[in-house]
Protein backbone atom coordinates (compact mmCIF):
# COMPACT_ATOMS: atom_id res chain seq x y z
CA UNK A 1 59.89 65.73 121.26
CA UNK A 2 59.88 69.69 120.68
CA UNK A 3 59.44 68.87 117.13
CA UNK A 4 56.66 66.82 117.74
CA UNK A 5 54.62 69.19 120.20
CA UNK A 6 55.16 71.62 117.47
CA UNK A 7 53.44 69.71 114.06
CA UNK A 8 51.03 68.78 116.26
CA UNK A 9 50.63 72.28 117.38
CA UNK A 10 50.39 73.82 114.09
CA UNK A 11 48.23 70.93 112.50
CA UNK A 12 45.93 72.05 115.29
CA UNK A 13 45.76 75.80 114.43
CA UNK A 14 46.51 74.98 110.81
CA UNK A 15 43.66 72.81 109.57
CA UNK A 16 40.87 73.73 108.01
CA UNK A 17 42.23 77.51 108.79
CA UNK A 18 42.11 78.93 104.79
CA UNK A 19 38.54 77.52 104.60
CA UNK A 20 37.02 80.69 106.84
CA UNK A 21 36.76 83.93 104.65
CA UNK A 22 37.83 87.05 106.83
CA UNK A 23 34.99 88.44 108.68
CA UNK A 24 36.66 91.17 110.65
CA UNK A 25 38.24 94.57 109.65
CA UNK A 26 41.40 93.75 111.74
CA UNK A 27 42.06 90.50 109.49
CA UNK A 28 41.01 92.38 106.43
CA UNK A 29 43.90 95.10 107.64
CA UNK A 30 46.74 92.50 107.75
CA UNK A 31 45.38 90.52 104.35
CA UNK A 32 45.03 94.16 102.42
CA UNK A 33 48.61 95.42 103.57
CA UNK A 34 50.43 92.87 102.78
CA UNK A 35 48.54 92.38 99.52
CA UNK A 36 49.69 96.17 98.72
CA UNK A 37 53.64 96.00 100.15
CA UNK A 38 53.75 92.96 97.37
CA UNK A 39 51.89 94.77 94.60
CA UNK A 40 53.99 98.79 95.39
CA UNK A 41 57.47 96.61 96.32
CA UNK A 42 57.33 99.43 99.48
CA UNK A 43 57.85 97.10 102.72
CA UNK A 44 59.02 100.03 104.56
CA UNK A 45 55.44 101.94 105.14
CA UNK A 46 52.27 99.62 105.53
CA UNK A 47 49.49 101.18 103.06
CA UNK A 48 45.76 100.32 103.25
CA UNK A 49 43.72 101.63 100.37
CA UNK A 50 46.92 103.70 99.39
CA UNK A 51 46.51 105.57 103.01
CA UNK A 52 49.95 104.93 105.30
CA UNK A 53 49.02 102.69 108.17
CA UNK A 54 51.32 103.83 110.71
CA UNK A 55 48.97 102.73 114.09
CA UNK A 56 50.75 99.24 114.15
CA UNK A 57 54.73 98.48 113.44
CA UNK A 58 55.12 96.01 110.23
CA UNK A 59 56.12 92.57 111.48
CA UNK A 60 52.85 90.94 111.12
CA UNK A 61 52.34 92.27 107.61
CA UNK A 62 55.89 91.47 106.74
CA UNK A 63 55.14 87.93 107.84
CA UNK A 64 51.88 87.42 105.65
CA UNK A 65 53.68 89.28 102.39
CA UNK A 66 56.49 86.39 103.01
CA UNK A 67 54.02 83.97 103.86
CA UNK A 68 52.35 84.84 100.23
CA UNK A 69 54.97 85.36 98.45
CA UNK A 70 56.92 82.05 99.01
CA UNK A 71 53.84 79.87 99.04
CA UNK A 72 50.92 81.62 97.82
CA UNK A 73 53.23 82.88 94.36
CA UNK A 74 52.84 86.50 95.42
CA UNK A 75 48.84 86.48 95.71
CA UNK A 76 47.26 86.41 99.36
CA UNK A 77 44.81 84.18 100.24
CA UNK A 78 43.12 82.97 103.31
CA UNK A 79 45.59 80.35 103.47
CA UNK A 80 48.97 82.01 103.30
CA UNK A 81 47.81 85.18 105.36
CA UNK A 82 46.72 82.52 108.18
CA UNK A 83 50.39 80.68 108.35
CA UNK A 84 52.30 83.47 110.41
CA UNK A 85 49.56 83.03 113.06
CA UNK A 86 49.77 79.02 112.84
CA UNK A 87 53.69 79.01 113.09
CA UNK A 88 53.65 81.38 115.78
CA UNK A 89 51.32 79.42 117.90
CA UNK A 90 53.01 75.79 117.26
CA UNK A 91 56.51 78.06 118.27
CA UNK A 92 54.89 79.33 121.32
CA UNK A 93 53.23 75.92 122.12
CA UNK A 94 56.98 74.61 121.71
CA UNK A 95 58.35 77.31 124.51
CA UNK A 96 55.60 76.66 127.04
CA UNK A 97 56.57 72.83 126.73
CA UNK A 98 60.27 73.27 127.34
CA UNK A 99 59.61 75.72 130.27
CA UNK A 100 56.71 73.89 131.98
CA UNK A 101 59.26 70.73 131.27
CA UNK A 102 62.19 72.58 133.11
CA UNK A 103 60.03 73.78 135.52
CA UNK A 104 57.77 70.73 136.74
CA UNK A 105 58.41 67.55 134.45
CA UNK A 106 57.73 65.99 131.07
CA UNK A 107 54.69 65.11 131.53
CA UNK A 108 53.32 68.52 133.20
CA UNK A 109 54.73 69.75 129.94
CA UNK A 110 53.09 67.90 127.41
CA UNK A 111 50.09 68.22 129.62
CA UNK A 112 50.67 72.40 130.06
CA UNK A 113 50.89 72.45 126.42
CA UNK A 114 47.84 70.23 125.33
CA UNK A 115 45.45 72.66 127.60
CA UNK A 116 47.44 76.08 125.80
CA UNK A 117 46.45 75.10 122.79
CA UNK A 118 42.90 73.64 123.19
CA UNK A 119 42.13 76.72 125.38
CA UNK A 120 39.91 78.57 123.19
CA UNK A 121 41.43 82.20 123.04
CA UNK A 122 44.59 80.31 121.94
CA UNK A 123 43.01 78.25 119.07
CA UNK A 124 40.65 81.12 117.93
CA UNK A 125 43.62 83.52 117.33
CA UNK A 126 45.83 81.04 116.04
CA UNK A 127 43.71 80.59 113.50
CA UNK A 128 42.32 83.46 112.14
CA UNK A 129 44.88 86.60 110.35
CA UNK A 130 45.24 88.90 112.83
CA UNK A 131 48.77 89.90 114.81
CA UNK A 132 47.62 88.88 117.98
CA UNK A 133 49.18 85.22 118.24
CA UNK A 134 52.33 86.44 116.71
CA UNK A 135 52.42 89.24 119.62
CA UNK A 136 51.41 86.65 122.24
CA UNK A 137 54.33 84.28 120.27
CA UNK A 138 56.98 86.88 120.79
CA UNK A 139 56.30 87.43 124.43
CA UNK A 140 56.19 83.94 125.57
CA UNK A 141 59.35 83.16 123.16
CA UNK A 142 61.34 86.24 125.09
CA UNK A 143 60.31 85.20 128.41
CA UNK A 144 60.72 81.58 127.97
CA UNK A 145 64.43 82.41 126.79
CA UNK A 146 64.90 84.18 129.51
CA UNK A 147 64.02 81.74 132.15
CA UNK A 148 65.85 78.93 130.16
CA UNK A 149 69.17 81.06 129.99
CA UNK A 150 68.83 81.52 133.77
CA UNK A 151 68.59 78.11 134.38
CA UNK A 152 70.96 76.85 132.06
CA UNK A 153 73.25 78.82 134.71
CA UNK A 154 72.44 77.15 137.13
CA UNK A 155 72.90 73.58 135.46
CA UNK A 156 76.32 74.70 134.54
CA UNK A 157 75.63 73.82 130.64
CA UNK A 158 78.17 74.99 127.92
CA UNK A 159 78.62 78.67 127.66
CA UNK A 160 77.27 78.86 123.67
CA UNK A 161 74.35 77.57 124.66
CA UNK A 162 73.47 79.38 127.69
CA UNK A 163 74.57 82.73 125.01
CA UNK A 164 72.08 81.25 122.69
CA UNK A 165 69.20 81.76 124.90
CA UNK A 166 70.08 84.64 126.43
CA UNK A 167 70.94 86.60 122.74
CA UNK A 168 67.16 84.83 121.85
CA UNK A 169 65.66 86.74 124.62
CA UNK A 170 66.25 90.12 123.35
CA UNK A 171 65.57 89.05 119.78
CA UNK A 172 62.42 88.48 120.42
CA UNK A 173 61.58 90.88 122.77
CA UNK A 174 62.69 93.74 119.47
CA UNK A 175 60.03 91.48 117.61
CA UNK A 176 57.39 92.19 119.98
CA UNK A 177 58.41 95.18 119.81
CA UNK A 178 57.80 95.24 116.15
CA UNK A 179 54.56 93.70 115.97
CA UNK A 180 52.46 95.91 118.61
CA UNK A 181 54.76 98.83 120.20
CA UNK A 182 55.89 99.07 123.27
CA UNK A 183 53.40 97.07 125.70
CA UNK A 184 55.01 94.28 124.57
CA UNK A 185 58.57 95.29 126.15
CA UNK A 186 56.19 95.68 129.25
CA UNK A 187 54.62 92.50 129.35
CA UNK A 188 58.24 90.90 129.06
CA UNK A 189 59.43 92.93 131.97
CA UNK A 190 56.58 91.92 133.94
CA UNK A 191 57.68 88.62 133.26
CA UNK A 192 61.44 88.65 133.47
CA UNK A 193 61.28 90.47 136.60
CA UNK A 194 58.38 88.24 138.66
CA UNK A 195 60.86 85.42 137.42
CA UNK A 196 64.11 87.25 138.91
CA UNK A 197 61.85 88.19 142.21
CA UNK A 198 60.90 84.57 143.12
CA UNK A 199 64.36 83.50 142.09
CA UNK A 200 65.55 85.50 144.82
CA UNK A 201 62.77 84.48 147.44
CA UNK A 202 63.47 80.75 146.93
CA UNK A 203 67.31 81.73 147.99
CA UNK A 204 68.70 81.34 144.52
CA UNK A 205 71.13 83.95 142.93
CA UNK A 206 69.47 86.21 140.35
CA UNK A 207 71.39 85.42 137.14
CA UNK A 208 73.81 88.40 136.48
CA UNK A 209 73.09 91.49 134.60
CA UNK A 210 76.20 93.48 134.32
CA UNK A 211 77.66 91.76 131.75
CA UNK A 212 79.41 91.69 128.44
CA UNK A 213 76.81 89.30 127.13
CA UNK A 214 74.14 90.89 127.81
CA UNK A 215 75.64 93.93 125.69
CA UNK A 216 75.90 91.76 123.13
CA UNK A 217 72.24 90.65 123.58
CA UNK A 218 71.07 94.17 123.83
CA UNK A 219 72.83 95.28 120.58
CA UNK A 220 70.56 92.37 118.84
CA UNK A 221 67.76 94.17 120.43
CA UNK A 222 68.83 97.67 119.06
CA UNK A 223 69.84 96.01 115.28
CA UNK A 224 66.30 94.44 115.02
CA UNK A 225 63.90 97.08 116.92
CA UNK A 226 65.42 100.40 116.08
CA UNK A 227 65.97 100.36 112.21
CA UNK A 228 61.77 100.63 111.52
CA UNK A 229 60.82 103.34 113.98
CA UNK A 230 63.96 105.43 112.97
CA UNK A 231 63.17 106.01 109.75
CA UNK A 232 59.50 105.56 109.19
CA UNK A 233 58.48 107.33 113.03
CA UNK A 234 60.93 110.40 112.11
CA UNK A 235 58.24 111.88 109.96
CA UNK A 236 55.77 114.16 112.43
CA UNK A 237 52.22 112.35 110.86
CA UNK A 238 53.61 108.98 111.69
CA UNK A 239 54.97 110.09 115.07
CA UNK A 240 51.96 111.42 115.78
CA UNK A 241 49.71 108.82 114.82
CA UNK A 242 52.01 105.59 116.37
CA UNK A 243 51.97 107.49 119.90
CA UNK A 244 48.56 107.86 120.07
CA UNK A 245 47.42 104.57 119.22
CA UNK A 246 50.66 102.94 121.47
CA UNK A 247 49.87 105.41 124.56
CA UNK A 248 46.33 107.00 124.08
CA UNK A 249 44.93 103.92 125.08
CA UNK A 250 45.96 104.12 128.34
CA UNK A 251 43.48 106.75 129.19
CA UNK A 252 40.16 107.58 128.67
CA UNK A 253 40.85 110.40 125.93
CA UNK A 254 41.00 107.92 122.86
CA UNK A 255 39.68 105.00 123.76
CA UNK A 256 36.90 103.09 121.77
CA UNK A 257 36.96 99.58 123.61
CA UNK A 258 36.04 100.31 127.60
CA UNK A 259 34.55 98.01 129.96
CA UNK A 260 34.09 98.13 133.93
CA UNK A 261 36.68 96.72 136.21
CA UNK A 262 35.61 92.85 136.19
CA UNK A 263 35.44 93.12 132.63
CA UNK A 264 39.04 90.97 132.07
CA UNK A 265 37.39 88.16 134.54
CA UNK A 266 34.62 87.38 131.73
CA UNK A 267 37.21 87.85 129.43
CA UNK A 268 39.23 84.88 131.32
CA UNK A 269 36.55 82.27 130.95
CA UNK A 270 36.23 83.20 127.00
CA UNK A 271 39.53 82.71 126.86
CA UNK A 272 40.54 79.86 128.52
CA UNK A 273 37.59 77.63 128.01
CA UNK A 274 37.21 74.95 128.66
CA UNK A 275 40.10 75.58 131.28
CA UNK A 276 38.26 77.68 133.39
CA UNK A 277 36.94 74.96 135.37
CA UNK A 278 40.21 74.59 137.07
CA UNK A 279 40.55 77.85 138.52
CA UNK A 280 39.59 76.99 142.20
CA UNK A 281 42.19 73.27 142.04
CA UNK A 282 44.77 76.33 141.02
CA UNK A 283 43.96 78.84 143.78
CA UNK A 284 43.60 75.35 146.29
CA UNK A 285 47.32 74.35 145.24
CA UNK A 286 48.91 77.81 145.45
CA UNK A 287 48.08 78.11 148.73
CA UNK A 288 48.69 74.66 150.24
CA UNK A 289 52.42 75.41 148.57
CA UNK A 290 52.52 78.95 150.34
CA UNK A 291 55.18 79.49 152.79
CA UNK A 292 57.19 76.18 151.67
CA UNK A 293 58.59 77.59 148.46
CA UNK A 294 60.43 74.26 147.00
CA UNK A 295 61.30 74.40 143.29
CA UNK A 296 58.53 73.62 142.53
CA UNK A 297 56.25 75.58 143.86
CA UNK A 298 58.45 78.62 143.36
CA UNK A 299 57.63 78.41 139.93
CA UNK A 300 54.66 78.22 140.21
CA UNK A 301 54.06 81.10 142.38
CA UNK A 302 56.27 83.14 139.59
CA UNK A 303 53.44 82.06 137.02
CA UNK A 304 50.71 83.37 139.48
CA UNK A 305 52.63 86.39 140.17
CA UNK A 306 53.01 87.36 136.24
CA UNK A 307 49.53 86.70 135.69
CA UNK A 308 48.59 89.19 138.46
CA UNK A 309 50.89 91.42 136.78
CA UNK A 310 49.58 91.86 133.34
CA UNK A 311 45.96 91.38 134.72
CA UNK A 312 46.46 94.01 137.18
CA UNK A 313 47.82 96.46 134.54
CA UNK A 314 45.06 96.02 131.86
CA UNK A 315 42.44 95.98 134.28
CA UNK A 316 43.83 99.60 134.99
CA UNK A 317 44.06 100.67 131.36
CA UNK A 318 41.28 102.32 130.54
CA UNK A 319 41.04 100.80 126.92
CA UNK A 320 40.00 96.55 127.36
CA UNK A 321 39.51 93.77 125.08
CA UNK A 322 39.72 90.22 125.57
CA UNK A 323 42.56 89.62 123.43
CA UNK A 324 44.81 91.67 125.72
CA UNK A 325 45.09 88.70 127.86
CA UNK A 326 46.34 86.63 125.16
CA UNK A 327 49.77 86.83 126.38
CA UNK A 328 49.48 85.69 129.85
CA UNK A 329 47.90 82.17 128.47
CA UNK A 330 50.97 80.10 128.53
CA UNK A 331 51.14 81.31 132.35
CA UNK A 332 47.72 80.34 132.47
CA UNK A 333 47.85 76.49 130.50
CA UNK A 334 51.57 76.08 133.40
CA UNK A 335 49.47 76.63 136.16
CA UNK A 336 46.65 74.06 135.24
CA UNK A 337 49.03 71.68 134.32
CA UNK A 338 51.20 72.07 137.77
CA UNK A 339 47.65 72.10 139.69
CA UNK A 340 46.77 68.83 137.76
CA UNK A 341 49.79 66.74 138.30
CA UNK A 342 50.29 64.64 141.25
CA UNK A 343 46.54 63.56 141.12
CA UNK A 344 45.78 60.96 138.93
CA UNK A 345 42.00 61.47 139.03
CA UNK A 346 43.08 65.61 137.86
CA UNK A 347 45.43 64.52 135.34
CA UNK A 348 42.92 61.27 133.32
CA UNK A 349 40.29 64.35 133.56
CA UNK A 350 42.53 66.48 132.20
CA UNK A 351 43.29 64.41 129.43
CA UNK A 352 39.52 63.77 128.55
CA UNK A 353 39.21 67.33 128.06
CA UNK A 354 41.86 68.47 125.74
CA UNK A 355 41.00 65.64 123.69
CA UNK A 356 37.19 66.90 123.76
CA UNK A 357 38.24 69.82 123.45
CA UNK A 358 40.26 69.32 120.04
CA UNK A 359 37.81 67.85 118.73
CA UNK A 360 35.13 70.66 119.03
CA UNK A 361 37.95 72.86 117.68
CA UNK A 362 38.75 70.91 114.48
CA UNK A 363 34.80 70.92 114.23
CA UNK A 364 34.41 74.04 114.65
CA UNK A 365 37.31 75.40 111.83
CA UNK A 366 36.05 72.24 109.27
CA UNK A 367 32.30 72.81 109.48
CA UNK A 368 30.86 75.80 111.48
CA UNK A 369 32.88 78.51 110.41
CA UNK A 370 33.17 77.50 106.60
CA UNK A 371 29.04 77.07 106.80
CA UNK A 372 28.95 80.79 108.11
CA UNK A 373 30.73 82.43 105.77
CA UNK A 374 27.73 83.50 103.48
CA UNK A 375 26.75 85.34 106.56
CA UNK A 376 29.77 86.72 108.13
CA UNK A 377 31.81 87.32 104.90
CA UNK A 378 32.05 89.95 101.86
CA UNK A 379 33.33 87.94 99.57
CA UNK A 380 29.76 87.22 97.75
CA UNK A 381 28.79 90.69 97.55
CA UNK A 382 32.24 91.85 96.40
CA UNK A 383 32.28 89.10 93.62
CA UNK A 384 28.59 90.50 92.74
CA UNK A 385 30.15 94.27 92.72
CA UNK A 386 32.80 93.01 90.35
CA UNK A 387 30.82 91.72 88.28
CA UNK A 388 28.70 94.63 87.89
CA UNK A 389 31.67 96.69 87.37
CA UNK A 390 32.62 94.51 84.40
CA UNK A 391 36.07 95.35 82.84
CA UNK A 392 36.36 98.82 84.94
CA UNK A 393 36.83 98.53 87.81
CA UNK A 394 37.84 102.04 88.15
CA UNK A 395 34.05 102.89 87.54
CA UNK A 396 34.00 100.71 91.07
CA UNK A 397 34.26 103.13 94.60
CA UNK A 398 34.53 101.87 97.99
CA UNK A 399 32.80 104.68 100.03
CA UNK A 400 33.29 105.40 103.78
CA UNK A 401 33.18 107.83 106.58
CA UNK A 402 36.36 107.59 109.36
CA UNK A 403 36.73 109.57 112.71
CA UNK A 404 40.20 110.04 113.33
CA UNK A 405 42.50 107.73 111.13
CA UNK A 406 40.95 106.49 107.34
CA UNK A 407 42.33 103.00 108.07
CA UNK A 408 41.11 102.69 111.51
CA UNK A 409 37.68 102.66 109.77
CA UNK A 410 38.51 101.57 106.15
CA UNK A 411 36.35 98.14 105.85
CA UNK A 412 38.99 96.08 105.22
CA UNK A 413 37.90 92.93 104.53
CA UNK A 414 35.48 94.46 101.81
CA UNK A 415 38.46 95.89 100.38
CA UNK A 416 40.26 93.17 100.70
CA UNK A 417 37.94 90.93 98.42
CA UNK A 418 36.91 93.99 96.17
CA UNK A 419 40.34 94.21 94.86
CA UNK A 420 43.22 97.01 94.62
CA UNK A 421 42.45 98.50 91.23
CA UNK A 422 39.19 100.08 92.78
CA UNK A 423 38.44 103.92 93.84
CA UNK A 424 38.77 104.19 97.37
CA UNK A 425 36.98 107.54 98.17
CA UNK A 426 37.16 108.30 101.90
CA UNK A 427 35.13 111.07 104.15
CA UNK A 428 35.82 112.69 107.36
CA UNK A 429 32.67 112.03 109.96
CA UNK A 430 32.62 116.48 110.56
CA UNK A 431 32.85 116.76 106.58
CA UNK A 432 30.85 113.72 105.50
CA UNK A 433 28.37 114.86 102.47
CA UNK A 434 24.88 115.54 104.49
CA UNK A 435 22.71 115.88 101.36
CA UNK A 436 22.17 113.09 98.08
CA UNK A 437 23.88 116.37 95.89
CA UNK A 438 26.88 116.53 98.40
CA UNK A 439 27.13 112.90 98.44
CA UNK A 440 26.92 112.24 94.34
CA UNK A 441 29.48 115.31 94.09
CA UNK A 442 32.10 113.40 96.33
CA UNK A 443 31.80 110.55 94.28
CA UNK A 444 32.77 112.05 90.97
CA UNK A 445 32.82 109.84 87.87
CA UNK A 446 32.46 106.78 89.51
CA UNK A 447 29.21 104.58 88.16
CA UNK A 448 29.08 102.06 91.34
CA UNK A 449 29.92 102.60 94.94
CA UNK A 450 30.26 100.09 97.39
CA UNK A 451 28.88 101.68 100.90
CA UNK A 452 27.71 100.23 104.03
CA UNK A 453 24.75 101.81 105.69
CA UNK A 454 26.62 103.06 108.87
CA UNK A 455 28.77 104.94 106.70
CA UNK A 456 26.04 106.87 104.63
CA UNK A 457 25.70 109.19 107.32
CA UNK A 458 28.09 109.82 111.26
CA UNK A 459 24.61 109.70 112.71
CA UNK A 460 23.77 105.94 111.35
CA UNK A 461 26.34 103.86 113.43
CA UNK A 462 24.69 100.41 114.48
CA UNK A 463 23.93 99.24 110.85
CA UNK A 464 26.02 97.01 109.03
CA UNK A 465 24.45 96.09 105.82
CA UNK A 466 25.96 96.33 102.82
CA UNK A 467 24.92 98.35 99.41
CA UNK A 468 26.15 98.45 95.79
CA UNK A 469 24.70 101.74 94.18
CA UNK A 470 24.51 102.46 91.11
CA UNK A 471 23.79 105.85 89.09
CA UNK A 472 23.35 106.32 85.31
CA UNK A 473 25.76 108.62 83.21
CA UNK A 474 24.42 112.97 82.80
């Protein structure tokens, strides 16, 4: 049956997924890097445009330069840089049926796991090649292990398998770890911790800590998280640079991405529409089931209590974008399911809408987003810059103005479809050419420059169209 949930999973997030070109600079990041660890053979530092990328650990990019490599024959592609994010949603999909299965029932499983993966947050990022799902993945994967280990104790099952989860646990909490820094070890001990807290409310023994096992678990932890960050973070740049984008968001001194304190609440209905509609049957059910804490219901007020968690803490980090919240929508799809079950009217109309739901999905990733990619994407214009640039493409420049970190502004997805063998010439916004002399002089030899109008000058910011110059030889 896990199997099962999981195909079906992945065919969900899979299909149609290589026919959308990358819009975004984030997916253009993750395509570009891996494209360049295949092409240098250098896996250890993540390079975009030849600058080191040191803002985000390598996991993701590791994953799409595999991906590429074993089925794309080395060369990325929309396809290939898209399967990490498929595999990691059908794995997480997998998780949140097992655990809503231990917790409430098969079919409050198969039901918690049909609404996690037609919510829309979950399909959009599932889809698309960014190293959000595979974050989200890793943190539902460690948590879930957790919680199964714990109550394989209490089932009395074999030793070796109660090991097996518990030694999975800290593996993937070192690959969280590994995809966006340390939050993720935070989210999990939000999680593992509500879990041990209700355990202990409901009058059941918090599974052990002290012991050998969990040493063993912990050097898993160590032999997968450490070996990165101790020899690429020992230089002072990348130190520097990883810190600030891992920490610096927390207050307001670096922050690009703010929003007022209800801002996660709209992000909550983006995310788990069409689910949203169930909020008040959830809030109804938690607290009928308050003060009576069966089984049940003590899981269930462990979901709520996570979710409150992670909400809580994002809403006071003074950086906030929707896909924070990715993480806490397993937590999210458990508690529908639980709030559904028992009423046949709330589980049929349940039903009805995941299969609605799907639908507009698979809709949306065969027809809408293929439709809008002569809007959205770069691919035409690079193919037209090629061409231009006939056989030199070293005559070709990709121009552009960054504030503090070249890749945090590189336009990646140009890139990306421009090719590596281009000039990539790159300007600080307080030394960005102000004058046409300045401008021609930073651009040296080069006979066609790719440029986008909000990087011609700091002051132009809210433009986004694209230009291919061109100047004749002196």
């Amino acid at each position: 049956m896990a199997l099962l949930i999981g195909l079906l999973a992945f065919a969900m997030l899979y299909a149609f997924a290589g026919w959308k070109d990358f819009w975004k600079h984030s997916e253009g990041r993750v395509a570009t890097a891996a494209r360049e660890m295949i092409q240098s053979g250098d896996y250890l530092v993540p390079r975009l445009g030849g600058f080191p990328r040191f803002e985000k650990p390598p996991l993701m990019y590791w994953a799409v330069a595999e991906s590429s490599r074993l089925f794309g024959g080395g060369r990325v592609t929309e396809w290939t840089a898209t399967l990490p994010s498929a595999l990691a949603g059908a794995l997480a999909a997998m998780m949140v049926a097992a655990v809503a299965t231990r917790f409430f029932g098969r079919a409050t499983g198969l039901t918690a796991t049909a609404v996690l993966v037609t919510s829309y947050g979950f399909y959009w990022w599932g889809h698309i090649t960014e190293m959000e799902m595979l974050f989200a993945a890793m943190i539902t994967l460690a948590v879930g292990s957790f919680i199964l280990w714990a109550e394989e104790q209490d089932s009395f099952s074999p030793r070796p398998r109660r090991l097996w989860w518990l030694c999975a646990s800290y593996a993937f909490t070192a690959a969280a770890g590994l995809t966006k820094g340390p939050v993720g070890l935070l989210i999990i001990a939000m999680g593992c911790t509500s879990y041990a807290v209700v355990r202990r409310l409901t009058g059941r023994p918090i599974p052990h800590l002290a012991t050998r096992w969990h040493a063993l678990g912990f050097a898993i932890f160590l032999a997968i998280a450490l070996p990165w960050p101790a020899k690429v973070l020992a230089q002072p740049e990348a130190k520097e640079v990883f810190l600030r984008e891992a920490f610096g968001r927390l207050g307001s001194s670096w922050a690009r991405h703010t929003g007022g304190p209800f801002y996660y609440f709209n992000s909550l209905v983006r995310l788990t529409g069409p689910w949203f509609i169930a909020v008040p049957l959830v809030l109804w059910r938690l607290y009928k089931c308050w003060g009576t804490l069966r089984r049940q219901q003590a899981a269930a007020l462990f979901l709520a209590v996570w979710f409150i968690a992670v909400f809580g803490f994002f809403t006071a980090v003074h950086t906030k974008q929707d896909h924070y919240l990715l993480p806490i929508l397993p937590a999210c799809a458990m508690l529908t399911a639980w709030a559904a079950s028992g009423w046949r009217w709330a589980e049929l109309t349940t039903r009805v809408v995941a299969a609605l739901a799907a639908i507009v999905w698979l809709f949306n990733s065969g027809v809408i987003e293929p439709n809008a990619n002569a809007e959205r994407s770069s691919r035409a214009f690079a193919t037209e810059a090629r061409q231009r640039a006939g056989d030199s493409p070293t005559t070709l420049a990709l121009y552009f103005i960054y504030d503090q970190s070249p890749t945090a502004d590189l336009p990646a997805e140009l890139l990306f479809y421009l090719g590596s063998d281009i000039r990539i010439i790159g300007a600080a916004a307080t030394k960005a050419p102000a004058t046409p002399a300045e401008f021609l002089e930073l651009l040296g030899d080069a006979r066609l420059v790719v440029v986008a109008e909000k990087h011609l000058h700091p002051s132009k910011i809210d433009k986004k169209k694209l230009y291919l110059l061109g100047r004749s030889a002196p």
